[in-house]
N, C-alpha and C. Protein backbone atom coordinates (compact mmCIF):
# COMPACT_ATOMS: atom_id res chain seq x y z
N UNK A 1 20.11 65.64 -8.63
CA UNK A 1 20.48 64.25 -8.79
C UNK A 1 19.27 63.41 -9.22
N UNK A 2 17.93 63.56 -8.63
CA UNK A 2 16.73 63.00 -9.24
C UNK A 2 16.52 63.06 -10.34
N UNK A 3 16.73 64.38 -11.35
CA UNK A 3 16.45 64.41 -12.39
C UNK A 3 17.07 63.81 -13.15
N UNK A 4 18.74 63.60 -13.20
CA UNK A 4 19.85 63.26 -13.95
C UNK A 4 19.46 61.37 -13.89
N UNK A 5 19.20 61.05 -12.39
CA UNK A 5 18.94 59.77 -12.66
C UNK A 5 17.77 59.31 -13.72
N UNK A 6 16.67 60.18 -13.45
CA UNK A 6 15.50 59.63 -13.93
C UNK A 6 15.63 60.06 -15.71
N UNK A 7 16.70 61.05 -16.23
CA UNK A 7 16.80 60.54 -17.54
C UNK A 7 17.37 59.82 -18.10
N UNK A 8 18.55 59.30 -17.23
CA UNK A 8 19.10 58.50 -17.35
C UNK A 8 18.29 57.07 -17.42
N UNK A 9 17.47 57.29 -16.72
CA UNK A 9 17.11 55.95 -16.77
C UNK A 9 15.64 56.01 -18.06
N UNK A 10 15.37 56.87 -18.22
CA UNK A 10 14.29 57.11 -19.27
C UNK A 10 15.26 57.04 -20.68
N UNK A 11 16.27 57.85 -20.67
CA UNK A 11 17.03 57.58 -21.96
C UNK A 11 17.17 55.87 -22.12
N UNK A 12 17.72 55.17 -21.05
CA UNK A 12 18.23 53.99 -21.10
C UNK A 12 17.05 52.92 -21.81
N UNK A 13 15.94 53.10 -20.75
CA UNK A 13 14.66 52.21 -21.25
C UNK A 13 14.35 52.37 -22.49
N UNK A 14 14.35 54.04 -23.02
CA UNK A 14 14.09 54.11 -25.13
C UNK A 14 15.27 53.15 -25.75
N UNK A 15 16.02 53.31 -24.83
CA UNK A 15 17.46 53.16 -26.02
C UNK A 15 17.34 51.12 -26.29
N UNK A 16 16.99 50.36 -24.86
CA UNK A 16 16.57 49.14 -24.89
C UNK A 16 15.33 49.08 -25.55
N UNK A 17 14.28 49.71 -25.61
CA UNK A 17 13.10 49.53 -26.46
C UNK A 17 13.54 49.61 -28.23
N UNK A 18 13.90 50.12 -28.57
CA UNK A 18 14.36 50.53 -29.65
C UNK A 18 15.36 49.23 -30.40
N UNK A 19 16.55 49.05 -29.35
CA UNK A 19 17.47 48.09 -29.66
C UNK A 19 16.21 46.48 -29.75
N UNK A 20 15.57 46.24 -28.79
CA UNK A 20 14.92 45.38 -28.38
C UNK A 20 13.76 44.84 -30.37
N UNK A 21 13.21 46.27 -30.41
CA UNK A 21 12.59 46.35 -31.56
C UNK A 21 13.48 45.48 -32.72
N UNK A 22 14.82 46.70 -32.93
CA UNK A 22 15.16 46.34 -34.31
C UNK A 22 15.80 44.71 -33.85
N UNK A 23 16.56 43.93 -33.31
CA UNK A 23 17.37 43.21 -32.94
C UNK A 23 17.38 41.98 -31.81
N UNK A 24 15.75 42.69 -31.52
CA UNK A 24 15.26 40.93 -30.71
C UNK A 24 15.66 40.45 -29.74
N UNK A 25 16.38 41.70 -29.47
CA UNK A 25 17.17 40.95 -28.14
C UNK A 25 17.51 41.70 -27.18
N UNK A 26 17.70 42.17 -25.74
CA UNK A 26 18.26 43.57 -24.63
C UNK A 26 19.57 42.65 -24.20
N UNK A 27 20.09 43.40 -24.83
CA UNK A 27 21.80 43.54 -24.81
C UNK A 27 22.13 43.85 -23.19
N UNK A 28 22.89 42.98 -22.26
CA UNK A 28 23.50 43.47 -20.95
C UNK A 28 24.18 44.81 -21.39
N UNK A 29 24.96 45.04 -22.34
CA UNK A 29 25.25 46.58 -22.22
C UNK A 29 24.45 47.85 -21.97
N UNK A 30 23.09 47.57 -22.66
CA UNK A 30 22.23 48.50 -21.97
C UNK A 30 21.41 48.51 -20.79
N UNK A 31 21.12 47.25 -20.03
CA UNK A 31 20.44 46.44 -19.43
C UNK A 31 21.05 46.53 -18.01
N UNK A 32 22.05 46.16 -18.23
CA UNK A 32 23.07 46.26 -16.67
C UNK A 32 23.15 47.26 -15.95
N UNK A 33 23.51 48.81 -17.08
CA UNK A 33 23.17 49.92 -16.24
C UNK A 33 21.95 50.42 -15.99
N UNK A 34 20.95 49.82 -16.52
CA UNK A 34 19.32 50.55 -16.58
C UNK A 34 19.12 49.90 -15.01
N UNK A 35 19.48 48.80 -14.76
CA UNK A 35 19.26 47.92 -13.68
C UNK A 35 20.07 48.84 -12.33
N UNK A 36 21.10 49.21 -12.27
CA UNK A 36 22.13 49.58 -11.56
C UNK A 36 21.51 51.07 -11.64
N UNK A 37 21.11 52.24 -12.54
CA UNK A 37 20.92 53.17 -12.24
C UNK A 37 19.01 53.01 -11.93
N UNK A 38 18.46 52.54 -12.17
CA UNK A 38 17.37 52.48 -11.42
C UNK A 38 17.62 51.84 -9.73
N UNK A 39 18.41 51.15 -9.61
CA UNK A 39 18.42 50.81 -8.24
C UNK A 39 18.97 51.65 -7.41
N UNK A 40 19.76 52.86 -7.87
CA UNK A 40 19.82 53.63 -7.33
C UNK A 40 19.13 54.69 -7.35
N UNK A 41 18.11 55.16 -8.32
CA UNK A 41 16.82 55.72 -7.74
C UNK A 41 15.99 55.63 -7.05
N UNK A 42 15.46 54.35 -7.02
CA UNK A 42 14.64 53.40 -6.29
C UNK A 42 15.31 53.79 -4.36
N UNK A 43 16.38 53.54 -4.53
CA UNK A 43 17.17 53.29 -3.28
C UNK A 43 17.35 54.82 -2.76
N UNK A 44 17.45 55.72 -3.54
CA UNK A 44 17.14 57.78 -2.86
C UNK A 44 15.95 57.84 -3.05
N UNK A 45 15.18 57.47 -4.20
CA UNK A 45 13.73 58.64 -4.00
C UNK A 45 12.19 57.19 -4.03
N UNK A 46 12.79 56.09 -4.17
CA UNK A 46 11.72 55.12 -4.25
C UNK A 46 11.10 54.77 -2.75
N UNK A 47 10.18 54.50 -2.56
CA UNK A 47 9.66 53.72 -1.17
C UNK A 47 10.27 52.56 -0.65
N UNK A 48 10.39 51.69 -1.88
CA UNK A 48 11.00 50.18 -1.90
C UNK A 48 11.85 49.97 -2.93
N UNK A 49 12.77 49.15 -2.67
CA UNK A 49 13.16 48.60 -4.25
C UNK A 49 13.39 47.67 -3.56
N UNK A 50 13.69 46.41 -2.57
CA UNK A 50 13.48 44.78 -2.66
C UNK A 50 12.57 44.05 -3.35
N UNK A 51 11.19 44.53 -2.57
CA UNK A 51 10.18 43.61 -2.44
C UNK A 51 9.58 43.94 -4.28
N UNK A 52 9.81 45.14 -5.20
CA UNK A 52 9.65 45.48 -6.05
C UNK A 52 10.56 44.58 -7.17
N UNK A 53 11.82 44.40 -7.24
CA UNK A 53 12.96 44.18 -7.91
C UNK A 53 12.48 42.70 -7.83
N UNK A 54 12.39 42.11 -6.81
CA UNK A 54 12.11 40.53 -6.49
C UNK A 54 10.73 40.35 -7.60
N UNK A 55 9.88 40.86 -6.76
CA UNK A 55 8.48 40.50 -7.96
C UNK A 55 8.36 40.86 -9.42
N UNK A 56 9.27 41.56 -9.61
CA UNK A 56 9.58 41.90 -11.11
C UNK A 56 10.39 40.72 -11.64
N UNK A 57 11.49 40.79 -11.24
CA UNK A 57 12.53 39.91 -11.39
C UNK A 57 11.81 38.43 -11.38
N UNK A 58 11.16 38.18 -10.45
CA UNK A 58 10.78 36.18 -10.27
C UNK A 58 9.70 36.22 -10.91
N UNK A 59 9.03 37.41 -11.29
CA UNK A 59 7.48 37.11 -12.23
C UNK A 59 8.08 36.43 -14.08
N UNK A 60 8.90 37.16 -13.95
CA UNK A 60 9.53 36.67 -15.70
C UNK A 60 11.11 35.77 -15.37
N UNK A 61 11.36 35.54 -14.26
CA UNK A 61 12.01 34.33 -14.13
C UNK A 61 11.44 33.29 -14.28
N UNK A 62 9.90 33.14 -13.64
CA UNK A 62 9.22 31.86 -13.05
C UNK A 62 8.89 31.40 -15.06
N UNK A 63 8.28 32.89 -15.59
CA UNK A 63 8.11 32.40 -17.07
C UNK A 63 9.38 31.87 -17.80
N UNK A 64 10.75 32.74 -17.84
CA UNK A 64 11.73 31.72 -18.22
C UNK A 64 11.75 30.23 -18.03
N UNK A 65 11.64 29.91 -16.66
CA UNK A 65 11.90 28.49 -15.99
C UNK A 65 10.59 27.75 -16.84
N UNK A 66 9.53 28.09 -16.87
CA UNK A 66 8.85 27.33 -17.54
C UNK A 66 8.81 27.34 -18.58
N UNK A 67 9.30 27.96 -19.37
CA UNK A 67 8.39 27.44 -20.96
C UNK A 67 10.35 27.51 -21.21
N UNK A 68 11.27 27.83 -21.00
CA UNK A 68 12.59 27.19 -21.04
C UNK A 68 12.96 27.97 -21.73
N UNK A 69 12.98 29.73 -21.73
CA UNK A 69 13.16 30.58 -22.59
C UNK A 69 12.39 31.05 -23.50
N UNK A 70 11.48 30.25 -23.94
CA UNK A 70 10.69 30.12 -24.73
C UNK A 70 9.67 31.34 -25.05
N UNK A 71 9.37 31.82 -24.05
CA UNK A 71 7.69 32.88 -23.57
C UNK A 71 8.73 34.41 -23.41
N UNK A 72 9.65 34.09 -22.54
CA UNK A 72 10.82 35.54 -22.48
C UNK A 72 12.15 35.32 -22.27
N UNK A 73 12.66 35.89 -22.90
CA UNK A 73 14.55 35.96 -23.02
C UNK A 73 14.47 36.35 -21.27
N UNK A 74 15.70 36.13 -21.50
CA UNK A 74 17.01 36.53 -20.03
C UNK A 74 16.80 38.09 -19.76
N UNK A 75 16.84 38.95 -20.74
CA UNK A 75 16.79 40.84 -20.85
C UNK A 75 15.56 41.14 -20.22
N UNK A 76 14.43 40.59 -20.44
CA UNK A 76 13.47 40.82 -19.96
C UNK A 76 13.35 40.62 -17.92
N UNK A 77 13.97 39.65 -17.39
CA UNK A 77 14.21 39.04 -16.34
C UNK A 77 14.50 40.11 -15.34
N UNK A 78 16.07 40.88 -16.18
CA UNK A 78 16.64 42.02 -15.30
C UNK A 78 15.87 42.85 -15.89
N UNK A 79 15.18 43.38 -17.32
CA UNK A 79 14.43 44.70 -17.42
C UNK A 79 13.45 44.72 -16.38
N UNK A 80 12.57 43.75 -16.03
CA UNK A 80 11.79 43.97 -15.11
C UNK A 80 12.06 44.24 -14.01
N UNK A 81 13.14 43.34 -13.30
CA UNK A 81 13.71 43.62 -12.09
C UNK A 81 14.38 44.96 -11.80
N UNK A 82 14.56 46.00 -13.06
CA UNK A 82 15.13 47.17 -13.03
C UNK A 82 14.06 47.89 -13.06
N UNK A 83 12.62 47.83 -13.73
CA UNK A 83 11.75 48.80 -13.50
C UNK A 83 10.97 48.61 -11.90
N UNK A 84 11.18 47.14 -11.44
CA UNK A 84 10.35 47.37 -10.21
C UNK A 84 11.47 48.35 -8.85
N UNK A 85 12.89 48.40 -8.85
CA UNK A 85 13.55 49.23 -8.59
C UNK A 85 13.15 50.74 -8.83
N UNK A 86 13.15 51.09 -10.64
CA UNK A 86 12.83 52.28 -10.98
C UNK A 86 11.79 52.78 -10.27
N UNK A 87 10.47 52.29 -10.70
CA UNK A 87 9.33 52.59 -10.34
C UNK A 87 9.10 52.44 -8.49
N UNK A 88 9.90 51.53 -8.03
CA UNK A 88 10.15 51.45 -6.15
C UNK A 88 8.48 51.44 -5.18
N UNK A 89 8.13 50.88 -6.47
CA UNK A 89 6.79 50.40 -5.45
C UNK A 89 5.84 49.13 -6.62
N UNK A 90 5.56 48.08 -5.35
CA UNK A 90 4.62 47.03 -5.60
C UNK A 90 3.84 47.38 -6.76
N UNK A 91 2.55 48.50 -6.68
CA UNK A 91 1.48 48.42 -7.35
C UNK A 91 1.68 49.39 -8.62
N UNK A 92 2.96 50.18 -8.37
CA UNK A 92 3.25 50.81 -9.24
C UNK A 92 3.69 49.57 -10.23
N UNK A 93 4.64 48.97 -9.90
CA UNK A 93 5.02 47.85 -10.68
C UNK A 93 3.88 46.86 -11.39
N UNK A 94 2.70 46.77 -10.67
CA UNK A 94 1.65 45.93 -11.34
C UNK A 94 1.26 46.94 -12.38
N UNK A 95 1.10 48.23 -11.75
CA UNK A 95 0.70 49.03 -13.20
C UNK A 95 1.47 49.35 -14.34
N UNK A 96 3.28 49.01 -14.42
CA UNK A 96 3.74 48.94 -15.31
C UNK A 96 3.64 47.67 -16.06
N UNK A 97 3.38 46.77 -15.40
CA UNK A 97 3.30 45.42 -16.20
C UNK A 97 1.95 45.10 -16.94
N UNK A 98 0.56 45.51 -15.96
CA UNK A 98 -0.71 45.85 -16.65
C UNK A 98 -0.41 46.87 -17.88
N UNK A 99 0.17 47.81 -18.03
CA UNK A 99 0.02 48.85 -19.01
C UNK A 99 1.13 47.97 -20.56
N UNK A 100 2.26 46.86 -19.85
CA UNK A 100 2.79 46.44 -20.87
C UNK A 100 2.26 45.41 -21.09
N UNK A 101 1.68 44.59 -20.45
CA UNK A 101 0.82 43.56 -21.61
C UNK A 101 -0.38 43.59 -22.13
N UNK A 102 -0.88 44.97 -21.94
CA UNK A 102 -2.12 45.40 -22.20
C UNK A 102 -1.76 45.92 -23.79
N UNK A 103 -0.71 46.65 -24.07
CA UNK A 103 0.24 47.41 -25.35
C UNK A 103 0.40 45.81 -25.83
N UNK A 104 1.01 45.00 -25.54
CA UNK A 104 1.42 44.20 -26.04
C UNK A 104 0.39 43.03 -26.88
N UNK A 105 -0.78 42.86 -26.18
CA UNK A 105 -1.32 41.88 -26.86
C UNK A 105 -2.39 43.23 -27.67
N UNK A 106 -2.58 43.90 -27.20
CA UNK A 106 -3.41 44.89 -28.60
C UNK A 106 -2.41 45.17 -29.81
N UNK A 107 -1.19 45.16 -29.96
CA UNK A 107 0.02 44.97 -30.86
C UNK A 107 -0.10 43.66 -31.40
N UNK A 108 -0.35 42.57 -30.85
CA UNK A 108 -0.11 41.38 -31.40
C UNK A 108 -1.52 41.05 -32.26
N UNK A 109 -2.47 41.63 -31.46
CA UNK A 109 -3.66 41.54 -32.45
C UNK A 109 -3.89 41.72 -33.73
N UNK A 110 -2.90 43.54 -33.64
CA UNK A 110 -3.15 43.90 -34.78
C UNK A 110 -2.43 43.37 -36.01
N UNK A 111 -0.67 42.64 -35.13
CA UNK A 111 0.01 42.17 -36.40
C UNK A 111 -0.54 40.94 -37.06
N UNK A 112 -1.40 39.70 -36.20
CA UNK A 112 -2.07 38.85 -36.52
C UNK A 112 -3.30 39.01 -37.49
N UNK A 113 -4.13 39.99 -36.90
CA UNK A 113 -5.16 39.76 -37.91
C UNK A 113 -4.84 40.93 -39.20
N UNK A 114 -3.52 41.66 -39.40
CA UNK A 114 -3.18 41.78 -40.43
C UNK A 114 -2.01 41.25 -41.14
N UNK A 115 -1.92 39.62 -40.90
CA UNK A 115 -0.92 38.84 -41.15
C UNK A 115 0.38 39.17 -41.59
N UNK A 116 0.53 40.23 -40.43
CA UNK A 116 2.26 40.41 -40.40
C UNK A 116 2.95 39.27 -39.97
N UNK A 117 2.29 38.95 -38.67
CA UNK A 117 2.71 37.52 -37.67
C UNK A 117 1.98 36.55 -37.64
N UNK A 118 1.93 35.73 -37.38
CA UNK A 118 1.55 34.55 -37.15
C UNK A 118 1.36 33.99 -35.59
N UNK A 119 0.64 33.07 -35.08
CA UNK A 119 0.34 32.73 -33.41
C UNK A 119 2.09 31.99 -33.27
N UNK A 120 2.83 31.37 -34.22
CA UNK A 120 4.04 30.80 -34.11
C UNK A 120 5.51 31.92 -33.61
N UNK A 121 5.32 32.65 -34.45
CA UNK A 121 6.28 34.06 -34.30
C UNK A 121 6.14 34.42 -33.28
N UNK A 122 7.37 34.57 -32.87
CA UNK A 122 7.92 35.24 -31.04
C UNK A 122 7.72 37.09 -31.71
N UNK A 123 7.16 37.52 -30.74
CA UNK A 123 7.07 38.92 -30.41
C UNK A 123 8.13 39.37 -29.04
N UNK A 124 8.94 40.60 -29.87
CA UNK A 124 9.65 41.45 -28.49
C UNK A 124 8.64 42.13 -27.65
N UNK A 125 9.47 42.00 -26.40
CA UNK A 125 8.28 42.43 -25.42
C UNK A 125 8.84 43.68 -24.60
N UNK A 126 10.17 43.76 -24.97
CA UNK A 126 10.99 45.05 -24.42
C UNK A 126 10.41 46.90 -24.51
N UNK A 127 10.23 46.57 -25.97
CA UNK A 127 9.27 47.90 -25.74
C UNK A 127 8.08 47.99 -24.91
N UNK A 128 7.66 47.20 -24.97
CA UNK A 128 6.11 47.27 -24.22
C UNK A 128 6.41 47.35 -22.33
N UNK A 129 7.58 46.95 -22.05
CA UNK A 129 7.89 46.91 -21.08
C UNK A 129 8.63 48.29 -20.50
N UNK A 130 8.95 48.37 -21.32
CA UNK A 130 9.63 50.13 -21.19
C UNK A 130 8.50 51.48 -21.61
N UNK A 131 7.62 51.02 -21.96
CA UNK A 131 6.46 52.17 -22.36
C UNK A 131 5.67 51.80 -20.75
N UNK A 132 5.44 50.71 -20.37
CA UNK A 132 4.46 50.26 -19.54
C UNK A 132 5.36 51.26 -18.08
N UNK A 133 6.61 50.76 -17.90
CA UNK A 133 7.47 51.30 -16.81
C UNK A 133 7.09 52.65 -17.15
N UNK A 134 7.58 53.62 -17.89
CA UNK A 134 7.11 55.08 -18.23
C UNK A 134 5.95 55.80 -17.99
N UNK A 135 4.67 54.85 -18.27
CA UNK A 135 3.57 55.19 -17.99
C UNK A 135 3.21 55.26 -16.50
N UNK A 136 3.44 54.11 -16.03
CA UNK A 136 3.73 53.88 -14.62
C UNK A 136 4.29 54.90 -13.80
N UNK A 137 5.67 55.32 -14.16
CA UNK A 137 6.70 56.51 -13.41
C UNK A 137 5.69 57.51 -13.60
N UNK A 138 5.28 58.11 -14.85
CA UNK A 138 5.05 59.37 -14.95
C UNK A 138 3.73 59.75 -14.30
N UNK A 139 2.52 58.08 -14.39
CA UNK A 139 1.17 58.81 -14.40
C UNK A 139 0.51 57.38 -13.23
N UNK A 140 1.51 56.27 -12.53
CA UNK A 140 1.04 55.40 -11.98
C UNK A 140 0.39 55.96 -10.53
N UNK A 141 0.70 56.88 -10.51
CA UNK A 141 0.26 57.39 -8.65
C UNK A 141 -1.64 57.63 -8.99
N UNK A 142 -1.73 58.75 -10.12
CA UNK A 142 -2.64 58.98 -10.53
C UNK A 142 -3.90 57.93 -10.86
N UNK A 143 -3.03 57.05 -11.57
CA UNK A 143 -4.14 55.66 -11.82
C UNK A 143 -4.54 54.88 -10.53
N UNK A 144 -3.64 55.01 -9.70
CA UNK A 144 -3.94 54.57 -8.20
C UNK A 144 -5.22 55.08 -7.56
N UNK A 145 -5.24 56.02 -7.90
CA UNK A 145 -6.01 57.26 -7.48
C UNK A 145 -7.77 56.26 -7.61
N UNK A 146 -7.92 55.91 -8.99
CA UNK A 146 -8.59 55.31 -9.52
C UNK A 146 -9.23 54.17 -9.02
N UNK A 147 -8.49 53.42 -8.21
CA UNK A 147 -8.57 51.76 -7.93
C UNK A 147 -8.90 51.91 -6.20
């Protein structure tokens, strides 16, 4: 059952990274169950999934509420709140979010100073958030190790 969940939920996160890429946007159709089947990993083989799901969830709520959508869509809100479930621990979760905005602004660098984008142009952040969660699952215990 661990395994089936955890590709499930690894298929799910490519399949939102991908969609996220071409289309700008994480669709509740993929989103709802990534959320729902990570919470039930989280909930058999995770340590935590409240205190995880919450700080995921209100870290890119609090950015919704402020900049008014503006900084991150709604998809991002529950993607996070589904990887801090997935991943079912606090620092694991800081290390998926360190590893996705770390991808993310070395990406934005590069599209800027090779004027793909511009500082005006909204960047998706879904992939970076689903590579960051991955890195996290597969190799976050290890980086712990580290700190």
């Amino acid at each position: 059952m661990q395994t089936v969940l955890f590709v499930t939920c690894a298929l799910l996160l490519l399949s939102i990274a991908i969609v996220d890429a071409r289309i700008g946007m994480i669709p509740d159709f993929l989103n709802v169950p990534f959320f729902l089947f990570a919470l039930l990993y989280g909930c058999f083989f995770g340590s935590s999934v409240v205190l995880p799901v919450l700080i995921g969830g209100g870290f890119f709520a609090i950015q919704w509420l402020l900049s008014q959508g503006k900084w991150v869509g709604s998809g991002d809100i529950i993607l996070a709140a589904g990887i801090g479930a997935f991943v079912g621990d606090v620092l694991l979760l800081v290390i998926a979010l360190g590893v996705a905005y770390a991808l993310g602004s070395v990406a934005a660098v590069v599209l800027l100073v090779r004027k793909q984008k511009t500082i005006e142009q909204r960047m998706v952040f879904g992939p970076f958030l689903a590579a960051g969660a991955l890195v996290s699952f597969v190799g976050g215990e290890r980086i712990l190790e580290y700190f």
